[in-house]
C-alpha atoms as a PDB file:
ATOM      1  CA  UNK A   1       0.000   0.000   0.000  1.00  0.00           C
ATOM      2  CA  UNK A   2       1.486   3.305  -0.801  1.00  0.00           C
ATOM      3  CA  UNK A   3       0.674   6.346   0.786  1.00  0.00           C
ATOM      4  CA  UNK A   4       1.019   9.862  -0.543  1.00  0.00           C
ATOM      5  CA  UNK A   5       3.544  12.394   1.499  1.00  0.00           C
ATOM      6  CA  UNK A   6       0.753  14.541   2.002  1.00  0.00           C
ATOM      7  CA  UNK A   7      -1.169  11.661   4.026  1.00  0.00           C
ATOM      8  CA  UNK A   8       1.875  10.569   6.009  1.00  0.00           C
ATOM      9  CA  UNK A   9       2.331  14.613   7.264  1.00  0.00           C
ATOM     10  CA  UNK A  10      -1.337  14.682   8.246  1.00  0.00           C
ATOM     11  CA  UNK A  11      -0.799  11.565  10.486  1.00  0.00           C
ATOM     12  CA  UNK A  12       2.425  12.801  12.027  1.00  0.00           C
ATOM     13  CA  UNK A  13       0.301  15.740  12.790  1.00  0.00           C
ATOM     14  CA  UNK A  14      -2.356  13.981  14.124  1.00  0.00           C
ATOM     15  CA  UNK A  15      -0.340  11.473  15.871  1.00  0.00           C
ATOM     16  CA  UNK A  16       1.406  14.513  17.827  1.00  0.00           C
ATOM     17  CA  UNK A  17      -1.828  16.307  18.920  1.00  0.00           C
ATOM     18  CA  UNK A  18      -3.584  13.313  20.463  1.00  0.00           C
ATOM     19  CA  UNK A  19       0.073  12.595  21.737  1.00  0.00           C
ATOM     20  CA  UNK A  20      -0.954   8.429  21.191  1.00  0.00           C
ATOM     21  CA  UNK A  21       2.168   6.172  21.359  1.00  0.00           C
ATOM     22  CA  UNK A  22       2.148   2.184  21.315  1.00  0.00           C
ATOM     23  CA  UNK A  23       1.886  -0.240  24.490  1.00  0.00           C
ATOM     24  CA  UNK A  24       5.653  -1.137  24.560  1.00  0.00           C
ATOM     25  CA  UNK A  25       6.442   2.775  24.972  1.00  0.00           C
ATOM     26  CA  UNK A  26       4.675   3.295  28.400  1.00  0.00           C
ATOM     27  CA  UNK A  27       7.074   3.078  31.239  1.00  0.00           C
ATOM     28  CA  UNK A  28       6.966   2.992  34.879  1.00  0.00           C
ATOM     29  CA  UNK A  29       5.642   6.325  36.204  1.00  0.00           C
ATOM     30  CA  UNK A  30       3.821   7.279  32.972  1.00  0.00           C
ATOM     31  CA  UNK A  31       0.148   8.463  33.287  1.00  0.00           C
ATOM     32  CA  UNK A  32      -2.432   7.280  29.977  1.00  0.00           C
ATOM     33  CA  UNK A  33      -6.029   7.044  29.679  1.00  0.00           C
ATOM     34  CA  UNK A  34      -8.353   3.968  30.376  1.00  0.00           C
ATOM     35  CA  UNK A  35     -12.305   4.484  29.603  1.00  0.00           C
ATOM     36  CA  UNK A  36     -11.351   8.430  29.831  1.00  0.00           C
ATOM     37  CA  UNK A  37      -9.795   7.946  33.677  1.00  0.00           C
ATOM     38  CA  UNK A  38      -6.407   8.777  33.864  1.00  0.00           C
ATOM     39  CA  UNK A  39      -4.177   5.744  35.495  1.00  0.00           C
ATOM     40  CA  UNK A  40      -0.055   5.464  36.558  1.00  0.00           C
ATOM     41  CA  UNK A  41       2.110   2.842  35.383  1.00  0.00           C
ATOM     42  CA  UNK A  42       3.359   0.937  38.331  1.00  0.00           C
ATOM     43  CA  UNK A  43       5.110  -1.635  36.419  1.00  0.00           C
ATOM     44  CA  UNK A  44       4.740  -3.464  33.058  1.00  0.00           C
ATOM     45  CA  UNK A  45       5.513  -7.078  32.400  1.00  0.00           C
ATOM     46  CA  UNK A  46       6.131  -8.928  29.222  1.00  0.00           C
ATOM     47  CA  UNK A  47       3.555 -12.320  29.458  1.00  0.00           C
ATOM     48  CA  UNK A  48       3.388 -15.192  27.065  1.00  0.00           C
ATOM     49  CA  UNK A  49      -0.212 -15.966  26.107  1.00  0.00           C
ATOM     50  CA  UNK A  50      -1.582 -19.498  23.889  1.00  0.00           C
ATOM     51  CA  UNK A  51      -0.104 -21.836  22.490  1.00  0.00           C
ATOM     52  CA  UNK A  52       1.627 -20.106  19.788  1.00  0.00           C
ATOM     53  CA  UNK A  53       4.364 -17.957  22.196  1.00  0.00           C
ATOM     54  CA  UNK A  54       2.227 -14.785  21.236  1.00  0.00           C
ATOM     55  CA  UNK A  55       3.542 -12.350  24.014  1.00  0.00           C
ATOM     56  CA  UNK A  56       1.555  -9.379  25.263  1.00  0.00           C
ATOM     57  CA  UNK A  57       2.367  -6.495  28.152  1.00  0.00           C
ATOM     58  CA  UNK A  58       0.919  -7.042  31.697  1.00  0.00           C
ATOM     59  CA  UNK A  59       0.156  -3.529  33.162  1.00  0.00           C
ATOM     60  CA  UNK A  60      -0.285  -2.955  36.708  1.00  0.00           C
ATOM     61  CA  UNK A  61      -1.790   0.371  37.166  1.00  0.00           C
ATOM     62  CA  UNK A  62      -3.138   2.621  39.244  1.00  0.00           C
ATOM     63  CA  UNK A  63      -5.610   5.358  39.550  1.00  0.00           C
ATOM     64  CA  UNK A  64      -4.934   8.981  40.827  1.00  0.00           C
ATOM     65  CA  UNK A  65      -7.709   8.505  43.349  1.00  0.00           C
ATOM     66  CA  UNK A  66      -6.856   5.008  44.186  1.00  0.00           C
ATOM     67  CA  UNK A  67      -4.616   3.191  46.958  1.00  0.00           C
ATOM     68  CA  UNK A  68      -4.265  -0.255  45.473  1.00  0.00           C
ATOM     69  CA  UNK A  69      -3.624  -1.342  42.121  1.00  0.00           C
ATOM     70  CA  UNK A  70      -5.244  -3.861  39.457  1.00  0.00           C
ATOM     71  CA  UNK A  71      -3.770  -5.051  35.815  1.00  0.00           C
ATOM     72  CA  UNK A  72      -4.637  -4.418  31.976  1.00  0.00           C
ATOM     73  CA  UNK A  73      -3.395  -5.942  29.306  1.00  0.00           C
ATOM     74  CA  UNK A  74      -2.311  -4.812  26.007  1.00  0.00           C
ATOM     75  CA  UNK A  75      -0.629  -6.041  22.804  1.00  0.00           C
ATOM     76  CA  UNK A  76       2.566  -4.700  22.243  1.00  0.00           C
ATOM     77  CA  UNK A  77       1.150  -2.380  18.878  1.00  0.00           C
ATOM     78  CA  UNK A  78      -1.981  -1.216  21.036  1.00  0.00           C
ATOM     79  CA  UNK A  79      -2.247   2.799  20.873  1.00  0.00           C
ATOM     80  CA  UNK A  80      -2.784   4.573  23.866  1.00  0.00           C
ATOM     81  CA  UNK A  81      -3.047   8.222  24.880  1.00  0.00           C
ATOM     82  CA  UNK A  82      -0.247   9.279  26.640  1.00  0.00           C
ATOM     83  CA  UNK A  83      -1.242  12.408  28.976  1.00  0.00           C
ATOM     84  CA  UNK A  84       1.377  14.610  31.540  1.00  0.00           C
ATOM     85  CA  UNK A  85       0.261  15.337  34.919  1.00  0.00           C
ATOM     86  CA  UNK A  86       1.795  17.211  37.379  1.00  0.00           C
ATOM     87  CA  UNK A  87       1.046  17.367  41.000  1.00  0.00           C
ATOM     88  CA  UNK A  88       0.700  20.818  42.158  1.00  0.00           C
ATOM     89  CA  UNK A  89       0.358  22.089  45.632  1.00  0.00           C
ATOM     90  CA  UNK A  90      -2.323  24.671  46.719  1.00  0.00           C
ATOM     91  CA  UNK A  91      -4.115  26.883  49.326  1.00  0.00           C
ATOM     92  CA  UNK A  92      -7.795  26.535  49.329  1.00  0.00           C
ATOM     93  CA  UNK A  93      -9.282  30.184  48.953  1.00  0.00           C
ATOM     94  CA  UNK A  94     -12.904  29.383  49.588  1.00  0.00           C
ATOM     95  CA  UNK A  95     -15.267  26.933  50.166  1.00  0.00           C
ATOM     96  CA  UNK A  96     -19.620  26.751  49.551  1.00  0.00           C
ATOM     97  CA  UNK A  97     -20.878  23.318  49.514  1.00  0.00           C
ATOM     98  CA  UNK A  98     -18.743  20.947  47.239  1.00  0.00           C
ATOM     99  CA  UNK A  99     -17.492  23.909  45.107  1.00  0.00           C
ATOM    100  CA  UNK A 100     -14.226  25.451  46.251  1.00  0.00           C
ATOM    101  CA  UNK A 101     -11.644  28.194  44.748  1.00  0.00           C
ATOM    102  CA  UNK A 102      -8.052  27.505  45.433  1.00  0.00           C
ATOM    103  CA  UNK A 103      -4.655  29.234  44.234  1.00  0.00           C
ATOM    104  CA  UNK A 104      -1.142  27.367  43.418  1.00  0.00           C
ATOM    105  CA  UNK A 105       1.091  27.969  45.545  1.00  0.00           C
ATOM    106  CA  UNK A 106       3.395  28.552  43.205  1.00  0.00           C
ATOM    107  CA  UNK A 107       1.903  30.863  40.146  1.00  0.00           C
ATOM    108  CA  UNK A 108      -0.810  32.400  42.398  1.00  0.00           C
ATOM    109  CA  UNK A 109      -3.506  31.364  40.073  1.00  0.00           C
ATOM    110  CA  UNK A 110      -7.097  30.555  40.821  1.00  0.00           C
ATOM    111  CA  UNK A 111      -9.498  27.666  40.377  1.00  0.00           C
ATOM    112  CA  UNK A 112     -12.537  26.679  40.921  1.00  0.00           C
ATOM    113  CA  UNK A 113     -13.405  23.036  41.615  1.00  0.00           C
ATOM    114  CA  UNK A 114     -15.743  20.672  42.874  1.00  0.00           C
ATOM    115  CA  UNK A 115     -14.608  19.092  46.488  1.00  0.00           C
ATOM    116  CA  UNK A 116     -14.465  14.949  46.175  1.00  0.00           C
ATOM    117  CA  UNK A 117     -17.159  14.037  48.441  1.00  0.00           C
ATOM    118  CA  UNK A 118     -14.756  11.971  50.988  1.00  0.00           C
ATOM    119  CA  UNK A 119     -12.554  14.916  51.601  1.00  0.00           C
ATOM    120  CA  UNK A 120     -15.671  17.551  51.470  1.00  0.00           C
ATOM    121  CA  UNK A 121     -15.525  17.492  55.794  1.00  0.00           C
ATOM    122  CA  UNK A 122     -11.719  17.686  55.954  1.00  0.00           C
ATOM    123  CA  UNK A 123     -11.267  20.494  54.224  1.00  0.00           C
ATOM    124  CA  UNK A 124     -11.535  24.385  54.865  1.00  0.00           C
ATOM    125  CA  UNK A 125     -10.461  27.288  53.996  1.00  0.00           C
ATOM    126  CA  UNK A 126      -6.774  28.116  54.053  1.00  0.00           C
ATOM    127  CA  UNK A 127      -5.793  24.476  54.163  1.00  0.00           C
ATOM    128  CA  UNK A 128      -3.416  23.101  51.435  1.00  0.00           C
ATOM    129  CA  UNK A 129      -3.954  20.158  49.378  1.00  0.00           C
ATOM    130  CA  UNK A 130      -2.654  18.671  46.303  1.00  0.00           C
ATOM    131  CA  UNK A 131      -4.161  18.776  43.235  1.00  0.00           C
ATOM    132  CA  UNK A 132      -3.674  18.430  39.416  1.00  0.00           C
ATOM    133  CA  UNK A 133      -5.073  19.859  36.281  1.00  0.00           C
ATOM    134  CA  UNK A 134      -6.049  17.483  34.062  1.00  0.00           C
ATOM    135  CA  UNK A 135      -7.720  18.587  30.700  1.00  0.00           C
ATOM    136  CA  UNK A 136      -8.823  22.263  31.894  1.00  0.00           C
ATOM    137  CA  UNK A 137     -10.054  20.610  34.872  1.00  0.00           C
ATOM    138  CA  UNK A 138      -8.907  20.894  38.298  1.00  0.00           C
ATOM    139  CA  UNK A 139      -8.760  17.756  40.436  1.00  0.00           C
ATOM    140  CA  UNK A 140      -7.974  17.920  44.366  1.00  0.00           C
ATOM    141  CA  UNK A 141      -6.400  14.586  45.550  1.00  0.00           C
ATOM    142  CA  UNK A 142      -5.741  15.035  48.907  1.00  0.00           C
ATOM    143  CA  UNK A 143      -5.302  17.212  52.377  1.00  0.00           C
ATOM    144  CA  UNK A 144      -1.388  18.301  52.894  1.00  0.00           C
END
């Protein structure tokens, strides 16, 4: 099959937007998306599957809200989407109900964001937390 220059530029494009790489690129510590959640690699393992020594990758991830950790599997030329996350630390400005407005503590922004219902009593104003912005959305994870 032969494919035109102009085709192969518009999937290198599109390939860098959507920032998609195969199964066998993910290492330990990277984040990708599962059914639009965003998981961790914890570690990968290479496993041998039927009869005919087809291998495949063993995943153990885990989720940013999560404490334990449970497995996916993948063949080595599966495409997933590759995301960066970075934890930030913040101050929590205000809080009304399960809405709060918090500010990084580094580049003074503001945020608004809904409060996860298990940390909704913990929390108050002027307490820091940790948090990460995923997709123009802002995600608390936890009480500093």
């Amino acid at each position: 099959m032969k494919v035109s220059p102009a085709a192969l530029l518009i999937i290198l494009i599109l390939n860098y937007l959507i920032k998609t790489s195969t199964a066998s690129e993910l290492e330990r510590g990277n984040y990708f998306l599962i059914n639009s959640e965003p998981v961790r690699v914890l570690r990968k393992e290479v496993i041998v599957v039927g009869t005919h020594s087809h291998s495949k990758l063993k995943f153990y991830i885990q989720g940013l809200r999560e404490k334990g950790e449970r497995t996916v599997t993948f063949q080595h030329s599966d495409r997933v989407e590759k995301i960066e996350i970075m934890r930030k630390q913040g101050q929590i400005i205000s809080k009304s109900g399960n809405k709060v407005q918090l500010m990084d503590a580094v580049s003074y922004e503001t945020f608004d964001s809904n409060l996860p219902q298990e940390l909704s009593d913990d929390i108050n104003e002027g307490d820091n937390v940790t948090f990460v912005e995923l997709n123009g959305k802002v995600e608390i994870l936890d009480k500093r």
